[in-house]
Protein backbone atom coordinates (compact mmCIF):
# COMPACT_ATOMS: atom_id res chain seq x y z
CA UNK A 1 120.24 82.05 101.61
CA UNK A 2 121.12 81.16 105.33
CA UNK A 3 118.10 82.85 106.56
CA UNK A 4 115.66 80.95 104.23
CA UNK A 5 116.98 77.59 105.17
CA UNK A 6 116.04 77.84 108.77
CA UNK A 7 112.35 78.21 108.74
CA UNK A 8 111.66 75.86 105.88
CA UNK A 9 112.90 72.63 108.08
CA UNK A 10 111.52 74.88 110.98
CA UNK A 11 108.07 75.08 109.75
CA UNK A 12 108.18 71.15 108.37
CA UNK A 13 107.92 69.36 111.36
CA UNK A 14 106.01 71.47 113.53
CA UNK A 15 102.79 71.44 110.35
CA UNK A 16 103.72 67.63 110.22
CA UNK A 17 102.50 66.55 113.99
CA UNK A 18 99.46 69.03 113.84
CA UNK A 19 97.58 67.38 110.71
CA UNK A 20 98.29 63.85 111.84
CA UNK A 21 96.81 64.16 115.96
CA UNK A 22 93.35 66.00 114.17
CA UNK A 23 93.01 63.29 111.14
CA UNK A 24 92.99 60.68 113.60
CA UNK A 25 89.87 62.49 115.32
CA UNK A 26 87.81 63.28 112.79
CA UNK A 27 89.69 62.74 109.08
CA UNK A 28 86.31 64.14 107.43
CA UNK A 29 86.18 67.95 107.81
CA UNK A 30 88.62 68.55 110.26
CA UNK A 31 91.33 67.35 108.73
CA UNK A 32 90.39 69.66 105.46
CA UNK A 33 90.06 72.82 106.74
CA UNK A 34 92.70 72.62 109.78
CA UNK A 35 95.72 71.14 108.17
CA UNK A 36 95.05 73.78 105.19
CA UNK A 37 94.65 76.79 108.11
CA UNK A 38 97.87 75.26 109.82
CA UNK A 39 100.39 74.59 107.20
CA UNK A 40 99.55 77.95 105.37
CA UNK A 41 99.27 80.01 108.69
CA UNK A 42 102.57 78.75 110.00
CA UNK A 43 104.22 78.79 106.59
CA UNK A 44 103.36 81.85 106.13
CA UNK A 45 104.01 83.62 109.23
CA UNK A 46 107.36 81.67 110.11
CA UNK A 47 108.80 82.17 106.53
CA UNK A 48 108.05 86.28 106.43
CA UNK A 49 108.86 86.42 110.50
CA UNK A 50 112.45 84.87 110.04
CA UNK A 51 112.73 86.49 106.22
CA UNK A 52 112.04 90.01 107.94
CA UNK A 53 114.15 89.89 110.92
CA UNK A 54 116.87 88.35 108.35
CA UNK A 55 116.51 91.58 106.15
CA UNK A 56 116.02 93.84 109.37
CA UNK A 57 119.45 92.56 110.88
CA UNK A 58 121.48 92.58 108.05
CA UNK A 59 120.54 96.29 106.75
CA UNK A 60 120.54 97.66 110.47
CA UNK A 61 124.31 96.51 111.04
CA UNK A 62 125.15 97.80 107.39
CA UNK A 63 124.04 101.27 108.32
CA UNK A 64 125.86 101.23 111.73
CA UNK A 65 128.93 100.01 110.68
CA UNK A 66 129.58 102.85 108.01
């Protein structure tokens, strides 16, 4: 649970200041297709990054330790 929390407020405000700086250029196809790229890009990535180094930590000490 503690590794999901950090990326969701993580990912939030760094999709939030993208959209808003390229619908103020051109709010008519830009704003469509970047904001959509963006927020699921980032989501994406940051989400499985942090969710697999999470996993990758926790199972690697579990081995080492017994």
């Amino acid at each position: 649970l503690p590794g999901m929390v950090p990326p969701a407020p993580v990912s939030v405000p760094v999709t939030t200041p993208a959209p808003e700086p390229t619908s103020t250029t051109e709010p008519s196809t830009e704003p469509t297709t970047e904001p959509t790229t963006t927020a699921g890009d980032q989501d994406g990535t940051e989400q499985t990054d942090e969710s697999t180094n999470s996993e990758t930590t926790q199972p690697a000490a579990g081995e080492v330790n017994p």
